[in-house]
N, C-alpha and C. Protein backbone atom coordinates (compact mmCIF):
# COMPACT_ATOMS: atom_id res chain seq x y z
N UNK A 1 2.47 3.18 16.44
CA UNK A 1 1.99 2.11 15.59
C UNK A 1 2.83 0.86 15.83
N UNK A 2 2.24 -0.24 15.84
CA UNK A 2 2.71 -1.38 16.31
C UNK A 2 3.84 -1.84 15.01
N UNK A 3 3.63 -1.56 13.88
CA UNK A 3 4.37 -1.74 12.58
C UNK A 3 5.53 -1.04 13.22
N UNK A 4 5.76 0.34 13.51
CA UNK A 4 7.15 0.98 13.81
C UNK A 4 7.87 0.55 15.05
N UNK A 5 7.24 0.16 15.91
CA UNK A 5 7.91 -0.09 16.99
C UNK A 5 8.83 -1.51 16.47
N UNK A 6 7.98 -2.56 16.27
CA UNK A 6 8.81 -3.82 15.89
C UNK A 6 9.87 -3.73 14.94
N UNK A 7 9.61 -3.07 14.31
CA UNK A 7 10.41 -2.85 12.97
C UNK A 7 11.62 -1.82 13.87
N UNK A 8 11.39 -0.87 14.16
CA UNK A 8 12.82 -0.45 14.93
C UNK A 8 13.38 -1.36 16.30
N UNK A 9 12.67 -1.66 17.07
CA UNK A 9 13.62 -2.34 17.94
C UNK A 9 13.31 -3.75 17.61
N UNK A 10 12.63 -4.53 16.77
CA UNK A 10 12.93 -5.75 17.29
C UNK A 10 13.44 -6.26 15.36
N UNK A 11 13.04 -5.71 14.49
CA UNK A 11 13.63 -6.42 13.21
C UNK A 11 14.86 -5.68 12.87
N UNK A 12 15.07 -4.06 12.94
CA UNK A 12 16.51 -3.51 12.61
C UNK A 12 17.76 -4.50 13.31
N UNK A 13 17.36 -4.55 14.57
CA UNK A 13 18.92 -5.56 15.68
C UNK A 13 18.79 -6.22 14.96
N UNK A 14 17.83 -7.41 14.60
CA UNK A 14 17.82 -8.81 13.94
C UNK A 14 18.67 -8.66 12.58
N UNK A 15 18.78 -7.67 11.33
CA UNK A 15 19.00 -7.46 10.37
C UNK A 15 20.61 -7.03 10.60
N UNK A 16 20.77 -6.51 11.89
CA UNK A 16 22.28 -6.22 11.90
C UNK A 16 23.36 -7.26 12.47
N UNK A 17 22.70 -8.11 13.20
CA UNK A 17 23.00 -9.42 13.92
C UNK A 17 23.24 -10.39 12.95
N UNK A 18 22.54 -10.06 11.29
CA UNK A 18 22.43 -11.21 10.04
C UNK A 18 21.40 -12.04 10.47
N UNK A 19 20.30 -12.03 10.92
CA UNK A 19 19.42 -12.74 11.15
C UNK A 19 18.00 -11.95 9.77
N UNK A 20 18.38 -12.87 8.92
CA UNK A 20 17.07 -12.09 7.72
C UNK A 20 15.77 -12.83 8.30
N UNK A 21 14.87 -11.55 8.06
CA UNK A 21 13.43 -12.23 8.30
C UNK A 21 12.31 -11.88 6.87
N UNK A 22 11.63 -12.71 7.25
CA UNK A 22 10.79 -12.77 6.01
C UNK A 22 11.15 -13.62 5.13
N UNK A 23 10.16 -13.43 3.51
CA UNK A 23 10.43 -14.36 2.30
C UNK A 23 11.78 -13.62 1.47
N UNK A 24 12.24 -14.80 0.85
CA UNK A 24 12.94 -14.75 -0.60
C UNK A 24 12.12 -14.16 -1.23
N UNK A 25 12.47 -13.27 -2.38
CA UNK A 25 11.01 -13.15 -3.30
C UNK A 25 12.60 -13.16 -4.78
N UNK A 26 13.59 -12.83 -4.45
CA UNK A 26 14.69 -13.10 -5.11
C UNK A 26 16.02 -13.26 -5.06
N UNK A 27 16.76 -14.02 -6.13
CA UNK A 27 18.03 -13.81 -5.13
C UNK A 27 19.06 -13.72 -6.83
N UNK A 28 20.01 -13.33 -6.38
CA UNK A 28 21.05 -13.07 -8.17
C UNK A 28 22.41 -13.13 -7.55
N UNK A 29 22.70 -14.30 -8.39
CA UNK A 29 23.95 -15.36 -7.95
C UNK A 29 25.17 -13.69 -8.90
N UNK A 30 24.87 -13.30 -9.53
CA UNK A 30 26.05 -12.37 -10.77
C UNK A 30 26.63 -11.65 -8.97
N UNK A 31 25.34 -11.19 -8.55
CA UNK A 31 25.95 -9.95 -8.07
C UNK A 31 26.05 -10.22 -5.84
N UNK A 32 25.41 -11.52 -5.75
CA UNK A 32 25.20 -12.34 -4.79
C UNK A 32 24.75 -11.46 -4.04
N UNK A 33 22.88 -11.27 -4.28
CA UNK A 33 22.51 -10.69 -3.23
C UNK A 33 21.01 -11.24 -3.21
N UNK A 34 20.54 -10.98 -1.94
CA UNK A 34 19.23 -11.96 -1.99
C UNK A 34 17.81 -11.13 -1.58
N UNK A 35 17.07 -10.68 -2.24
CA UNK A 35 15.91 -9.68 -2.00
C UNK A 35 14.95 -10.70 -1.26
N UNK A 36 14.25 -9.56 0.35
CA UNK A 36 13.64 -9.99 1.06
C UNK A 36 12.19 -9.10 0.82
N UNK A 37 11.09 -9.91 1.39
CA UNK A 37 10.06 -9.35 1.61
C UNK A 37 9.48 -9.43 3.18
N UNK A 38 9.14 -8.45 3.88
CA UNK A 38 9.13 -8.82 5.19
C UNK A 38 7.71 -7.93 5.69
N UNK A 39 6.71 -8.74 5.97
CA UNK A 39 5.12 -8.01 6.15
C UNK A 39 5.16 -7.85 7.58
N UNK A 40 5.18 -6.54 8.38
CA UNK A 40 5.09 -5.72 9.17
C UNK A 40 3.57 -5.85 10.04
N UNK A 41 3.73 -6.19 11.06
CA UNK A 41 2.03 -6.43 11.84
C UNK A 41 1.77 -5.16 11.97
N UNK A 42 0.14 -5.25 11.83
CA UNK A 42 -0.77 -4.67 11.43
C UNK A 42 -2.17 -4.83 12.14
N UNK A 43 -3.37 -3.64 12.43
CA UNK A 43 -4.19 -4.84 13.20
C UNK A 43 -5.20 -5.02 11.96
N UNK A 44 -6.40 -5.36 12.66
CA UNK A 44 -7.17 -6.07 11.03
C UNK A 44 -7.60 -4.57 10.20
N UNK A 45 -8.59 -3.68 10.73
CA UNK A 45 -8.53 -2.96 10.26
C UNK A 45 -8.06 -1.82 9.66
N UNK A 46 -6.88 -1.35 9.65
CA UNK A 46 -6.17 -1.22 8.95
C UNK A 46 -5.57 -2.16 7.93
N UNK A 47 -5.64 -3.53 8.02
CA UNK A 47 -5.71 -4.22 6.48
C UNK A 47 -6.22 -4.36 5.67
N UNK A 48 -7.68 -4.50 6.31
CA UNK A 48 -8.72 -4.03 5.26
C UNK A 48 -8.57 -3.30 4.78
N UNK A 49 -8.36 -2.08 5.25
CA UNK A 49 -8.54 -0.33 4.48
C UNK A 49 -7.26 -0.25 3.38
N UNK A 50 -6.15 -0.50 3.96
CA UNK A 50 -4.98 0.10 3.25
C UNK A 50 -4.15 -1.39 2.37
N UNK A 51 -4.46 -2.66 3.46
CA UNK A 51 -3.46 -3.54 2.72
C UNK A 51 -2.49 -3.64 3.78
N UNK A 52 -1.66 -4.72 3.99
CA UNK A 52 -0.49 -5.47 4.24
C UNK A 52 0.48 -4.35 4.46
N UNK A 53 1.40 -4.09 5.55
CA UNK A 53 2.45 -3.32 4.94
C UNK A 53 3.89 -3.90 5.46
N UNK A 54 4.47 -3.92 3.96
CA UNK A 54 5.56 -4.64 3.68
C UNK A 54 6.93 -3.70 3.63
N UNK A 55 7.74 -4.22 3.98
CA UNK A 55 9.10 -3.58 3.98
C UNK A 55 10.16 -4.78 3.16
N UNK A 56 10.90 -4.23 1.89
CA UNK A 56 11.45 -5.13 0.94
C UNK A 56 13.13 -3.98 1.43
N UNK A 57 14.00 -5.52 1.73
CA UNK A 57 15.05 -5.07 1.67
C UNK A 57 15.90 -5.98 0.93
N UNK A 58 17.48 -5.46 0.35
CA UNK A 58 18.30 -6.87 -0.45
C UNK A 58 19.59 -6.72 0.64
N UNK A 59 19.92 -7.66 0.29
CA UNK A 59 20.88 -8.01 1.45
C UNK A 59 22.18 -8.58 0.34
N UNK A 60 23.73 -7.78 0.29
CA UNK A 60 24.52 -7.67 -0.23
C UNK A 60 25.53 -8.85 0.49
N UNK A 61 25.26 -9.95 0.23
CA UNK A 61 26.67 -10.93 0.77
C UNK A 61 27.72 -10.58 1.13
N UNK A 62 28.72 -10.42 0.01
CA UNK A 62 29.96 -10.31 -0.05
C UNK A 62 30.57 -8.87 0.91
N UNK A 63 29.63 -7.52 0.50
CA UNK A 63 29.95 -6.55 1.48
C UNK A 63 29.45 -6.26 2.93
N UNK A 64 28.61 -7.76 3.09
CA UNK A 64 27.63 -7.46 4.69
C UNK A 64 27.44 -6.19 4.75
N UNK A 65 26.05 -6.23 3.35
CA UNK A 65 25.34 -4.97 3.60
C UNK A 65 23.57 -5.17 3.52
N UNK A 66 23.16 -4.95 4.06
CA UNK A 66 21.76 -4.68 3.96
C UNK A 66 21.01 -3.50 3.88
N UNK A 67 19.92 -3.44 2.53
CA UNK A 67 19.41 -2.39 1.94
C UNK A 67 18.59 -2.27 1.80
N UNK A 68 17.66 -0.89 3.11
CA UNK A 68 16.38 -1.08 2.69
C UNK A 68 15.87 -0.72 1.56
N UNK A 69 15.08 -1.15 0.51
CA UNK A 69 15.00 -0.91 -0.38
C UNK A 69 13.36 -0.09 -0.65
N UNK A 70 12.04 -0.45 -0.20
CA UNK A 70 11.02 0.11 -0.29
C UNK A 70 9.73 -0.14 1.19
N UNK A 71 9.05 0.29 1.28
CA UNK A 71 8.04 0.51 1.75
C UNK A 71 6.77 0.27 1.04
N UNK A 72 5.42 -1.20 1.22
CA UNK A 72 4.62 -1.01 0.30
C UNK A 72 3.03 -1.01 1.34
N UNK A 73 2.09 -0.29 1.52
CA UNK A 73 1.80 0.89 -0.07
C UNK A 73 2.74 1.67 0.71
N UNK A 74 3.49 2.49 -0.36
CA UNK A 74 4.02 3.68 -0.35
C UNK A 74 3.36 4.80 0.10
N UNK A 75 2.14 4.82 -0.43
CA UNK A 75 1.04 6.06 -0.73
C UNK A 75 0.25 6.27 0.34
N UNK A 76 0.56 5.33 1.70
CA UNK A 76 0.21 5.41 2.80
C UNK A 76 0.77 6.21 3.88
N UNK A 77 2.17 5.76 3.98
CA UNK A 77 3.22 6.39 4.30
C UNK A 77 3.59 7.71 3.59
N UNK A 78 3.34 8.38 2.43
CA UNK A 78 3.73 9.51 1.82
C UNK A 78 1.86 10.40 2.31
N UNK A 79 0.95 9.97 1.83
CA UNK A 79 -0.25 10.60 2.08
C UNK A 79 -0.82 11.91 3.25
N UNK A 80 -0.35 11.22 4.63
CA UNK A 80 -0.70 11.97 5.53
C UNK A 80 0.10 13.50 5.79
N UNK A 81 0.70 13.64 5.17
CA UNK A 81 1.31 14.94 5.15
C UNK A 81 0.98 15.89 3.85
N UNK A 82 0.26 15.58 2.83
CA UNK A 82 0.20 16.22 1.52
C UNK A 82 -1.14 16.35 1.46
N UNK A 83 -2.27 16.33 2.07
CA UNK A 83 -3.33 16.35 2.21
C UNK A 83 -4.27 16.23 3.51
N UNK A 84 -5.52 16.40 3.47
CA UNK A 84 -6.16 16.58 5.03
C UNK A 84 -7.25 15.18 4.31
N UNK A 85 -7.48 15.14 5.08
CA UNK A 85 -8.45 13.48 5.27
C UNK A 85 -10.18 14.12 5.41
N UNK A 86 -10.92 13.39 4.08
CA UNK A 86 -12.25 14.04 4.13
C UNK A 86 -12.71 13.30 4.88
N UNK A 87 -13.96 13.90 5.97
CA UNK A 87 -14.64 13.55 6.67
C UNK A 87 -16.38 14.10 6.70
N UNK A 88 -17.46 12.82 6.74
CA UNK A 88 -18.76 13.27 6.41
C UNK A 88 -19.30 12.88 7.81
N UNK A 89 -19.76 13.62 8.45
CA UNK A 89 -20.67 13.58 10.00
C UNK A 89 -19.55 12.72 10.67
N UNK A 90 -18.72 13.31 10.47
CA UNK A 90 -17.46 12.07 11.66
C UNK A 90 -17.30 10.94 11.02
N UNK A 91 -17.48 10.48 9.91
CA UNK A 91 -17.04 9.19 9.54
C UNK A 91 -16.01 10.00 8.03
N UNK A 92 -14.50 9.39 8.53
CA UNK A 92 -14.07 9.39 7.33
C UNK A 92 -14.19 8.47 5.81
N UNK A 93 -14.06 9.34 4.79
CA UNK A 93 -14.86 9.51 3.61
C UNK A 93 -13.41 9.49 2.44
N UNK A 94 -13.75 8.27 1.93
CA UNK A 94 -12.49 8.13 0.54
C UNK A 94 -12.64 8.88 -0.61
N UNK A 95 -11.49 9.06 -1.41
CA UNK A 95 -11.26 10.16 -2.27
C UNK A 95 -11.98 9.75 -3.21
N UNK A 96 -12.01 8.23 -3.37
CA UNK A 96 -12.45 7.71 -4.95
C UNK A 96 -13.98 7.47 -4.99
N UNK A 97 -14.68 6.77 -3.85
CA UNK A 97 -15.78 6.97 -3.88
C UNK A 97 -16.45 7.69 -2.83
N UNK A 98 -16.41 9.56 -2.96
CA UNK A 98 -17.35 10.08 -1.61
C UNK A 98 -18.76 9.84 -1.51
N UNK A 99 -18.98 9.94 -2.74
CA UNK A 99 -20.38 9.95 -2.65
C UNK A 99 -21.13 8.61 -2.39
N UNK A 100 -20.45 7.42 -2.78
CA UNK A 100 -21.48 6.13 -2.25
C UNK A 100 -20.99 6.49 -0.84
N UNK A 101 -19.73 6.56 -0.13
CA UNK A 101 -19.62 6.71 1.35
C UNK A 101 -20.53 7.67 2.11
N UNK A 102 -20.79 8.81 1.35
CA UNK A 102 -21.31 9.47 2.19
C UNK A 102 -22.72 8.67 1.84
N UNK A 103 -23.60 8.43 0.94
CA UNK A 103 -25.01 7.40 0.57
C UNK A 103 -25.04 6.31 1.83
N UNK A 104 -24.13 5.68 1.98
CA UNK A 104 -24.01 4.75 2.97
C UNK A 104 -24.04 4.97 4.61
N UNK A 105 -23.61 6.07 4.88
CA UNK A 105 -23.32 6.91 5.91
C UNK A 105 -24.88 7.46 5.97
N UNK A 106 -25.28 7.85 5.18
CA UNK A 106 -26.86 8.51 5.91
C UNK A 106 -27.74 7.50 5.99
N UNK A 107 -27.73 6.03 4.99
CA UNK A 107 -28.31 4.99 5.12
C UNK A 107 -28.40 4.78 6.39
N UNK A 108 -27.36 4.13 7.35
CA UNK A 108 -26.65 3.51 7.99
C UNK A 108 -27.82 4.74 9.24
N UNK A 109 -27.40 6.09 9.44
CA UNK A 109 -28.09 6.82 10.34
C UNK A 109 -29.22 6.86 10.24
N UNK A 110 -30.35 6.46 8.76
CA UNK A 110 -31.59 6.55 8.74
C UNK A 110 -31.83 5.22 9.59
N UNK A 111 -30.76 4.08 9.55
CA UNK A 111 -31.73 2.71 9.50
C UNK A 111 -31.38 2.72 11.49
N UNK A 112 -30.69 3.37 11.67
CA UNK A 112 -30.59 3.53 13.63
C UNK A 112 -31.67 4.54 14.35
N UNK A 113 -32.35 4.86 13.25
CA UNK A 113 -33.10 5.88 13.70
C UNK A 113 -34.15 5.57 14.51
């Protein structure tokens, strides 16, 4: 996946070099550290389906430390191992709505017919 490759060789060096990438989304003068948001390429479809995927790290000044902090969606990255992926005539089929997918899916084969 094009998300893991960049993210290990080309944003980890950058992050250890002190080169932050991405937005501010916060920063807290008490404890001087500055939370990043950093959106991970993606191609289109998979954005559509799942969303953006973002990697939020804070970055500790004083101890030159940087911390990854999350992965978003999460539920993307945790999913593929805790479950098998429904599938109707070869087209995969979502948990929340199967049944319009699969409605759509025979549409779709009546109207090629």
């Amino acid at each position: 996946m094009l998300a893991y490759k960049r993210l290990y060789f080309q944003y980890y060096p950058s992050l250890k070099e002190g080169k932050f990438l991405g937005e501010v989304i916060a920063t807290n003068k008490a404890n001087n550290t500055t939370t990043y948001e950093l959106k991970l390429p993606t191609d289109a479809m998979f954005s559509k389906v799942h969303g953006d995927i973002k990697l939020y790290y804070i970055v500790y000044h004083k101890e030159k430390i940087v911390m990854l902090d999350k992965f978003e969606p999460f539920d993307i990255l945790n999913e593929g191992h805790t479950s098998e992926l429904v599938t109707y005539k070869g087209v995969m089929v979502s948990k929340q709505h199967a049944d319009k997918d699969m409605f759509k899916i025979n549409l779709l084969n009546m109207i090629q017919k």
